[in-house]
N, C-alpha and C. Protein backbone atom coordinates (compact mmCIF):
# COMPACT_ATOMS: atom_id res chain seq x y z
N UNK A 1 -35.81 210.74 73.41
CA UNK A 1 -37.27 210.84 73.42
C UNK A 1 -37.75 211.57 74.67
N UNK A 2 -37.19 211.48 75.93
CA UNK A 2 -37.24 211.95 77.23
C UNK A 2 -37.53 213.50 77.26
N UNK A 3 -36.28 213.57 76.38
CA UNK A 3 -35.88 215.15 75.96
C UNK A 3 -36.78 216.12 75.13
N UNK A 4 -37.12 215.11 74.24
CA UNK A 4 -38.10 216.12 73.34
C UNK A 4 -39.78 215.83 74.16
N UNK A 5 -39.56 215.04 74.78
CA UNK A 5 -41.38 214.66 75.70
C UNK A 5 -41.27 215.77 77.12
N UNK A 6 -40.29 215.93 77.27
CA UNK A 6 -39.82 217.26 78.46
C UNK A 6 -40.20 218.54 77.80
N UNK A 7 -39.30 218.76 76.68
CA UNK A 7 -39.70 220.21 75.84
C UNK A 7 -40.49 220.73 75.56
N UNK A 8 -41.62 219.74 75.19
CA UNK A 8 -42.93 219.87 74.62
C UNK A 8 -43.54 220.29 76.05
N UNK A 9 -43.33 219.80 76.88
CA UNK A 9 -44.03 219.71 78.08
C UNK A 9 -44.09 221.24 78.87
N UNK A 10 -42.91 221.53 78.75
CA UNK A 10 -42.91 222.97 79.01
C UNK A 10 -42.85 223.69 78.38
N UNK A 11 -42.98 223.80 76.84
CA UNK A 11 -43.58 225.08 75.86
C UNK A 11 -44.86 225.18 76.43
N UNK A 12 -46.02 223.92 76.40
CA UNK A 12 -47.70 223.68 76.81
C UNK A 12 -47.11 224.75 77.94
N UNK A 13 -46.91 224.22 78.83
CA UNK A 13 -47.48 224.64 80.41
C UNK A 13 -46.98 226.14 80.43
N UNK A 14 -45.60 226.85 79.49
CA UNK A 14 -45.50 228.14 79.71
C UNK A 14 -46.70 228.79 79.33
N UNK A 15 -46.98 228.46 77.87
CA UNK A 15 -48.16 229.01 77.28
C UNK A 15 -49.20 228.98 78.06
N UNK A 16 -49.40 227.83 78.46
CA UNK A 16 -51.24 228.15 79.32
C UNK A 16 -50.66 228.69 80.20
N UNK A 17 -49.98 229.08 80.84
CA UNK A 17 -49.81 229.78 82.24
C UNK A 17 -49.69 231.24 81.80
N UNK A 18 -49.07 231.54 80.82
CA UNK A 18 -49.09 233.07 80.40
C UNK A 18 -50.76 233.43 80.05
N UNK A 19 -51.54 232.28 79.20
CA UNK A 19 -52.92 232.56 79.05
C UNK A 19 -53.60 232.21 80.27
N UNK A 20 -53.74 231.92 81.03
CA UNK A 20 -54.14 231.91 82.08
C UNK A 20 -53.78 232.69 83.15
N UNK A 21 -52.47 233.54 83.27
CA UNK A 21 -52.37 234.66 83.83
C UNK A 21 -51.70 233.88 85.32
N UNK A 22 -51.37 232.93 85.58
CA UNK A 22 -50.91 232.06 86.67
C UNK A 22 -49.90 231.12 85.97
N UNK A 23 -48.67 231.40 85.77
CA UNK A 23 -47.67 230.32 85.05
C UNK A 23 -47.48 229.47 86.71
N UNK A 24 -47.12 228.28 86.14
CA UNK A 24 -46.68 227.30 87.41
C UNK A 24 -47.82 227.44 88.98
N UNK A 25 -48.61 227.83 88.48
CA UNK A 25 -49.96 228.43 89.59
C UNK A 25 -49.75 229.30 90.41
N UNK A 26 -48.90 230.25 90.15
CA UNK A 26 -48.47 231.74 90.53
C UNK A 26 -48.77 232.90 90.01
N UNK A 27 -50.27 233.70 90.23
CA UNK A 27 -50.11 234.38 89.38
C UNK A 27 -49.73 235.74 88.78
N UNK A 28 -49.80 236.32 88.28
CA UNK A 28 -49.17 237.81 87.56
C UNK A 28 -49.43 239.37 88.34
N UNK A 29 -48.13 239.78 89.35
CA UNK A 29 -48.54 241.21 89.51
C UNK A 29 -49.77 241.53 88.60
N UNK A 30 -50.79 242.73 88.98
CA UNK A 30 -51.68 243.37 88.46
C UNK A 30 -51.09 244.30 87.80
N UNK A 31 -51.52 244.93 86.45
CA UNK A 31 -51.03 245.92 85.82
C UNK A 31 -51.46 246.49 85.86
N UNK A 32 -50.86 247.72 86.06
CA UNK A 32 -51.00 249.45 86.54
C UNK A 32 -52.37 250.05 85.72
N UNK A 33 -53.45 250.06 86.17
CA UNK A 33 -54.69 251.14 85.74
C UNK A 33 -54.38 252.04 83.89
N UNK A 34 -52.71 253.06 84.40
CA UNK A 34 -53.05 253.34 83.21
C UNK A 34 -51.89 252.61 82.27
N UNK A 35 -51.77 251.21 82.29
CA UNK A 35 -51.31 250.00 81.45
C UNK A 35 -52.54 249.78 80.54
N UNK A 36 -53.53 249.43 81.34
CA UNK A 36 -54.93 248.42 81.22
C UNK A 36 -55.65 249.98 80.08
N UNK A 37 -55.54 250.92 80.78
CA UNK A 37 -56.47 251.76 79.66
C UNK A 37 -55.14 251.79 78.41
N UNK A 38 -54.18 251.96 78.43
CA UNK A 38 -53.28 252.26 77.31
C UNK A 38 -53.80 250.88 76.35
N UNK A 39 -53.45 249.85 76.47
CA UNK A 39 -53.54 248.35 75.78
C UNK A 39 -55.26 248.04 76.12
N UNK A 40 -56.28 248.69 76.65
CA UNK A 40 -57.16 247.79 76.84
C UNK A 40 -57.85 246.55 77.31
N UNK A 41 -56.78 245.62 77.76
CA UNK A 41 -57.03 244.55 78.15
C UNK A 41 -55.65 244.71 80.15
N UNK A 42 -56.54 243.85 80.88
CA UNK A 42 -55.77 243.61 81.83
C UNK A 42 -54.83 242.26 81.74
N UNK A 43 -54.97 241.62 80.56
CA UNK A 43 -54.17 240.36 80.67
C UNK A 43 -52.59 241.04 80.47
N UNK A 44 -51.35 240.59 81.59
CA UNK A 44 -50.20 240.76 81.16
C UNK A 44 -49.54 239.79 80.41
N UNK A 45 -48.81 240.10 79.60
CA UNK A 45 -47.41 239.61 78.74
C UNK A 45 -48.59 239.45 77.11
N UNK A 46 -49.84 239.44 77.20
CA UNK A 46 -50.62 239.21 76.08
C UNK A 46 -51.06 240.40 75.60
N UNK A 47 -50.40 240.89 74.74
CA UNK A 47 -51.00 242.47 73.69
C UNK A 47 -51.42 241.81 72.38
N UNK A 48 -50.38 241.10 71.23
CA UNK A 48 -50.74 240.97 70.23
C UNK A 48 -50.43 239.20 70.12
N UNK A 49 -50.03 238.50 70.99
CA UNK A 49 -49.48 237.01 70.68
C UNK A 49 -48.16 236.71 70.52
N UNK A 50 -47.57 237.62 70.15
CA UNK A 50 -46.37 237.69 69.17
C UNK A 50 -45.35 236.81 70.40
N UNK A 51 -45.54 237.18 72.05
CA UNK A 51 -44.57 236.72 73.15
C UNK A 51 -44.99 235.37 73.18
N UNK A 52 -46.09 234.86 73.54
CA UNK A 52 -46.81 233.58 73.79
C UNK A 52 -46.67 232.82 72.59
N UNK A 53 -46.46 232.92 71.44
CA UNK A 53 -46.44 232.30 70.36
C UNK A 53 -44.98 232.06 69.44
N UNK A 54 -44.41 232.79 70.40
CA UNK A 54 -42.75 232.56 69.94
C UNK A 54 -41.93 231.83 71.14
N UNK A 55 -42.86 231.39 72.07
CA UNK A 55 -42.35 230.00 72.64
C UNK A 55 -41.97 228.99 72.03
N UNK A 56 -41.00 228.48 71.90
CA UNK A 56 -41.29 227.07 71.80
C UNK A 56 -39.59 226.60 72.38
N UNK A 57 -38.80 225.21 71.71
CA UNK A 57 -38.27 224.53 71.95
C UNK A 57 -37.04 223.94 70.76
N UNK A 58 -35.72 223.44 71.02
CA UNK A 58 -35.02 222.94 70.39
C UNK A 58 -34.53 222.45 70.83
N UNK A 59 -33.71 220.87 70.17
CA UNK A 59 -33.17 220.22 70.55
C UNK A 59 -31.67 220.05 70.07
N UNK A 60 -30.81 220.76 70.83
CA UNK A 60 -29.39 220.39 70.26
C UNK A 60 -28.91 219.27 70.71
N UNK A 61 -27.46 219.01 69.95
CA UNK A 61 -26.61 217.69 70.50
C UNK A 61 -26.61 217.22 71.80
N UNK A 62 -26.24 218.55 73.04
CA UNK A 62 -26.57 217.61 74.35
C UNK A 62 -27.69 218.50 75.31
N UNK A 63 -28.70 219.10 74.48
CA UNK A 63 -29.38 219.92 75.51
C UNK A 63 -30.46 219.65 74.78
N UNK A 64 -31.74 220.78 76.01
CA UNK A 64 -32.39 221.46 75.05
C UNK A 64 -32.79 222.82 75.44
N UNK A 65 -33.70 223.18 74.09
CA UNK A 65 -33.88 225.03 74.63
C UNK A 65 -35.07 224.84 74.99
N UNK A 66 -35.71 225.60 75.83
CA UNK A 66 -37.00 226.53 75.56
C UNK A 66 -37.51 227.82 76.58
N UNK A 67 -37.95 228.03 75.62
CA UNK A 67 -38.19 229.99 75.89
C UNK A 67 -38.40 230.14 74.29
N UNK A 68 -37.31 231.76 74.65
CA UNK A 68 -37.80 232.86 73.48
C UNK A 68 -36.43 232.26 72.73
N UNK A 69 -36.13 231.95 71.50
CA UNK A 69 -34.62 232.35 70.38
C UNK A 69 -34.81 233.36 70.34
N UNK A 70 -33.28 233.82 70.38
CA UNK A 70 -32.49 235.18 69.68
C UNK A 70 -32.91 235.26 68.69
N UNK A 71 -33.54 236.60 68.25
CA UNK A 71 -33.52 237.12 66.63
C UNK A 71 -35.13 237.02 66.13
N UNK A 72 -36.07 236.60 67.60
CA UNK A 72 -37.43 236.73 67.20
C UNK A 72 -37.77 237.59 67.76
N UNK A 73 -38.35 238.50 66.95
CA UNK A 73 -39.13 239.48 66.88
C UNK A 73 -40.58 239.96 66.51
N UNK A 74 -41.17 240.85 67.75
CA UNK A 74 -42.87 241.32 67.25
C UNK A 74 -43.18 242.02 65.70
N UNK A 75 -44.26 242.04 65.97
CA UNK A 75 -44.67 243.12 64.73
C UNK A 75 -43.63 244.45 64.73
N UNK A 76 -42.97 245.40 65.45
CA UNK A 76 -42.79 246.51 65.47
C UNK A 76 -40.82 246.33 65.59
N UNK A 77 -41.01 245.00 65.49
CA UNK A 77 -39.29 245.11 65.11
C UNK A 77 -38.44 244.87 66.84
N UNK A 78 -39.75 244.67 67.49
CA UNK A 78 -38.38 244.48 68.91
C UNK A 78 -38.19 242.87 69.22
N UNK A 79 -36.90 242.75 70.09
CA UNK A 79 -36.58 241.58 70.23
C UNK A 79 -37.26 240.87 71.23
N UNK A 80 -37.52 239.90 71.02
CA UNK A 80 -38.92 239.60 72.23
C UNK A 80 -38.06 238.69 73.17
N UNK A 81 -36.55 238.69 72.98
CA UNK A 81 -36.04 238.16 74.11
C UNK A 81 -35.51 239.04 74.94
N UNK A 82 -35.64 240.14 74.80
CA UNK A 82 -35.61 241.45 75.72
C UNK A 82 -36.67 241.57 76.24
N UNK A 83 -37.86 241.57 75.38
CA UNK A 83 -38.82 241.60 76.10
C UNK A 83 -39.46 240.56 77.37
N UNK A 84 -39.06 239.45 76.66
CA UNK A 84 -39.41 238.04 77.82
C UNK A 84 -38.38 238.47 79.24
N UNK A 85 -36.85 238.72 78.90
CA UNK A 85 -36.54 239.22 79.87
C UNK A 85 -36.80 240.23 80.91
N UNK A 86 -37.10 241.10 80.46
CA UNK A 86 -37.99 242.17 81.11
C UNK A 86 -39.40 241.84 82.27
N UNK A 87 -40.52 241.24 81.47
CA UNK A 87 -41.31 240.33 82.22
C UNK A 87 -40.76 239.79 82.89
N UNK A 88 -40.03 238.94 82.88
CA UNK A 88 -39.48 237.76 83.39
C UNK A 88 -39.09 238.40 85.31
N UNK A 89 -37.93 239.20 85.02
CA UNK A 89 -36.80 239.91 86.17
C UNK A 89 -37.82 241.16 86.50
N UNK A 90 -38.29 242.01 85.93
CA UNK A 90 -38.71 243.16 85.75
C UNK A 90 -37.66 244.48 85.20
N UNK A 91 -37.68 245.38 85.28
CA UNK A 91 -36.86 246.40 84.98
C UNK A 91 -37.54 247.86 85.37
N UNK A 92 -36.35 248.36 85.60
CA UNK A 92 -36.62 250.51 85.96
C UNK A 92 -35.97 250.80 84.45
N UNK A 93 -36.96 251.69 84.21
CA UNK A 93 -36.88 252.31 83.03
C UNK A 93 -36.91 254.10 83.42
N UNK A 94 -35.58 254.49 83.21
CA UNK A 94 -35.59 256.03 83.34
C UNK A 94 -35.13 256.85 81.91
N UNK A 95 -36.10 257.31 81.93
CA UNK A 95 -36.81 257.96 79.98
C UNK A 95 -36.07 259.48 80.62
N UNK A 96 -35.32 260.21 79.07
CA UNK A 96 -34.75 261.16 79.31
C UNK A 96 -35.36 262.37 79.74
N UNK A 97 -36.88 262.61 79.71
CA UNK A 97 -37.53 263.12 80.18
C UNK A 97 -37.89 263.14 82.00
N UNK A 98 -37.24 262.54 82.55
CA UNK A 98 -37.02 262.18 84.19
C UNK A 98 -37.74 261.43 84.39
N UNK A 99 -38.60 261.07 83.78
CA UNK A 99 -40.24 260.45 84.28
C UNK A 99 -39.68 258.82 84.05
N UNK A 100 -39.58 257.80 85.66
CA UNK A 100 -39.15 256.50 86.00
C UNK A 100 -40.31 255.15 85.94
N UNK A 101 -40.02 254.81 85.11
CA UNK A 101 -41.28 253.67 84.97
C UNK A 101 -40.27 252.08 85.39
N UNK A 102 -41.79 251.97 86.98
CA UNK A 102 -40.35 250.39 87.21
C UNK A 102 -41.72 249.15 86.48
N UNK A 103 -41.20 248.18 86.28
CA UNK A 103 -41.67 247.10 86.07
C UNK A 103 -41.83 246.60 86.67
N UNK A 104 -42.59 245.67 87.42
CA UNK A 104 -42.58 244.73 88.23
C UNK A 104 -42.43 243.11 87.73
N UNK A 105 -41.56 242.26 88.03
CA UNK A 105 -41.43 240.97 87.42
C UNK A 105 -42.58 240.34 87.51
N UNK A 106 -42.90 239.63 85.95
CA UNK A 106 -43.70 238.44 85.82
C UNK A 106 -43.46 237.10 85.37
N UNK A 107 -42.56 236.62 86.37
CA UNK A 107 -42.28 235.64 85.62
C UNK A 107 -43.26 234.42 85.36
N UNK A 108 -42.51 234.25 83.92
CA UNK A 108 -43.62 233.04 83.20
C UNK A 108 -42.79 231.73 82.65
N UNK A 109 -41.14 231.91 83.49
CA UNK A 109 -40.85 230.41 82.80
C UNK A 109 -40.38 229.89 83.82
N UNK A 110 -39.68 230.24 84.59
CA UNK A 110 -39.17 229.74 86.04
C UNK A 110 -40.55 228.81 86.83
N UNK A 111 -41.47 230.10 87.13
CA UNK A 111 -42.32 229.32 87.80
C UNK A 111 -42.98 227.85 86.97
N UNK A 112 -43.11 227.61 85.76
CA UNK A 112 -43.24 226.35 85.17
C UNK A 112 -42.27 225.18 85.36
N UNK A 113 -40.61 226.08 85.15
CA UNK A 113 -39.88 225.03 85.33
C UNK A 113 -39.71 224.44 86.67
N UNK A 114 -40.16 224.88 87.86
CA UNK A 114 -39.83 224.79 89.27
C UNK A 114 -41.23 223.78 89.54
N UNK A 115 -42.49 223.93 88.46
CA UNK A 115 -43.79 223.10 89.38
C UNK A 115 -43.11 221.94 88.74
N UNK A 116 -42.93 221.93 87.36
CA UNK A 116 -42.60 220.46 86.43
C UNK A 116 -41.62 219.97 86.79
N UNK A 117 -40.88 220.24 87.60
CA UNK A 117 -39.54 219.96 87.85
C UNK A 117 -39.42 218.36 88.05
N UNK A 118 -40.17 218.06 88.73
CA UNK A 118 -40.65 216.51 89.18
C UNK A 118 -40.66 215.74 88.05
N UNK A 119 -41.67 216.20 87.15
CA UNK A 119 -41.84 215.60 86.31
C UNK A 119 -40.79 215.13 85.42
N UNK A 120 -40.11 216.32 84.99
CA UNK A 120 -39.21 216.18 84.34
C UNK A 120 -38.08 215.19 84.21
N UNK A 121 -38.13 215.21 85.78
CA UNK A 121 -36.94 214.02 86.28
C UNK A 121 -37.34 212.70 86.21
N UNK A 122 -38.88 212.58 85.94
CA UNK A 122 -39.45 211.27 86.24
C UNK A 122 -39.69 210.74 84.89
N UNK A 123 -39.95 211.72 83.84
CA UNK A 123 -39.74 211.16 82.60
C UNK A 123 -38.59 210.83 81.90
N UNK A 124 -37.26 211.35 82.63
CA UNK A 124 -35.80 210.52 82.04
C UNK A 124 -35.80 209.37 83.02
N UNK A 125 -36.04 209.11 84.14
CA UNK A 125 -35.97 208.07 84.72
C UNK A 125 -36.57 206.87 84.44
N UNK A 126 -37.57 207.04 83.65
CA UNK A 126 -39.04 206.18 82.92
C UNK A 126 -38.02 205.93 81.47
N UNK A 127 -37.60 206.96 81.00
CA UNK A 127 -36.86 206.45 80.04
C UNK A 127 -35.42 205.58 79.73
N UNK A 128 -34.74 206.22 80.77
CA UNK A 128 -33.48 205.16 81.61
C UNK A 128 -33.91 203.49 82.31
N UNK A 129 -35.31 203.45 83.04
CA UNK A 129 -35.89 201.65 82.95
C UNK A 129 -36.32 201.51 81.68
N UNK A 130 -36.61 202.47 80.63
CA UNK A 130 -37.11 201.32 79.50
C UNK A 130 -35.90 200.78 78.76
N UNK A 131 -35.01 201.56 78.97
CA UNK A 131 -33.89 201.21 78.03
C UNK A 131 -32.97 199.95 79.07
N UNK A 132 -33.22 200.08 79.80
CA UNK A 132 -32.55 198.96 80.70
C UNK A 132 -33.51 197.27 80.33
């Protein structure tokens, strides 16, 4: 129960922190002028939903997940765990045309898992006295 009350806990807090533009109350390099005119909006990692909404969580035999699964993909067919990675670390992108586009990292799951961290530990511990 610990486990799945943890999971849940940090799908919420990635999500509002990506919508809120401050994951873990850190918030998001600014995106480049002509980012903001290309997409229109200055919010990063939010174009169509497709990243923020393919959060979530699973629970295997002795773990659990959360982030992006393998094999989900946006509207346009890309893997959005490339993409989360990307945000995440950042990346240099050198297009065969010479022209170098770097990324700057945004990360949006670390900094959640590092504020909750506390928590996390305090809700198996809450669950280890009830079972005692």
């Amino acid at each position: 129960q610990a486990t799945i009350k943890n999971a849940l806990l940090l799908v919420r807090e990635i999500k509002r922190g990506i919508r809120s533009q401050a994951p873990g109350g850190k918030p998001f390099v600014k995106l480049a002028e002509s980012t903001i005119r290309r997409k229109g909006s200055s919010k990063a990692l939010i174009d169509t939903g497709f990243l923020v909404n393919a959060i979530t969580q699973r629970i295997l035999a002795d773990k659990a997940f959360v982030g992006l699964l393998r094999g989900t993909v946006n509207k346009d067919g890309e893997d959005l765990v490339n993409i989360g990675a990307v945000m995440e670390y950042g990346a240099t992108i050198r297009h065969p045309n010479g022209v170098v586009v770097v990324i700057p990292p945004r990360p949006f799951l670390h900094p959640v898992m590092e504020k909750y961290r506390e928590q996390v530990i305090e809700n198996y511990r809450e669950a280890i006295r009830s079972a005692l």
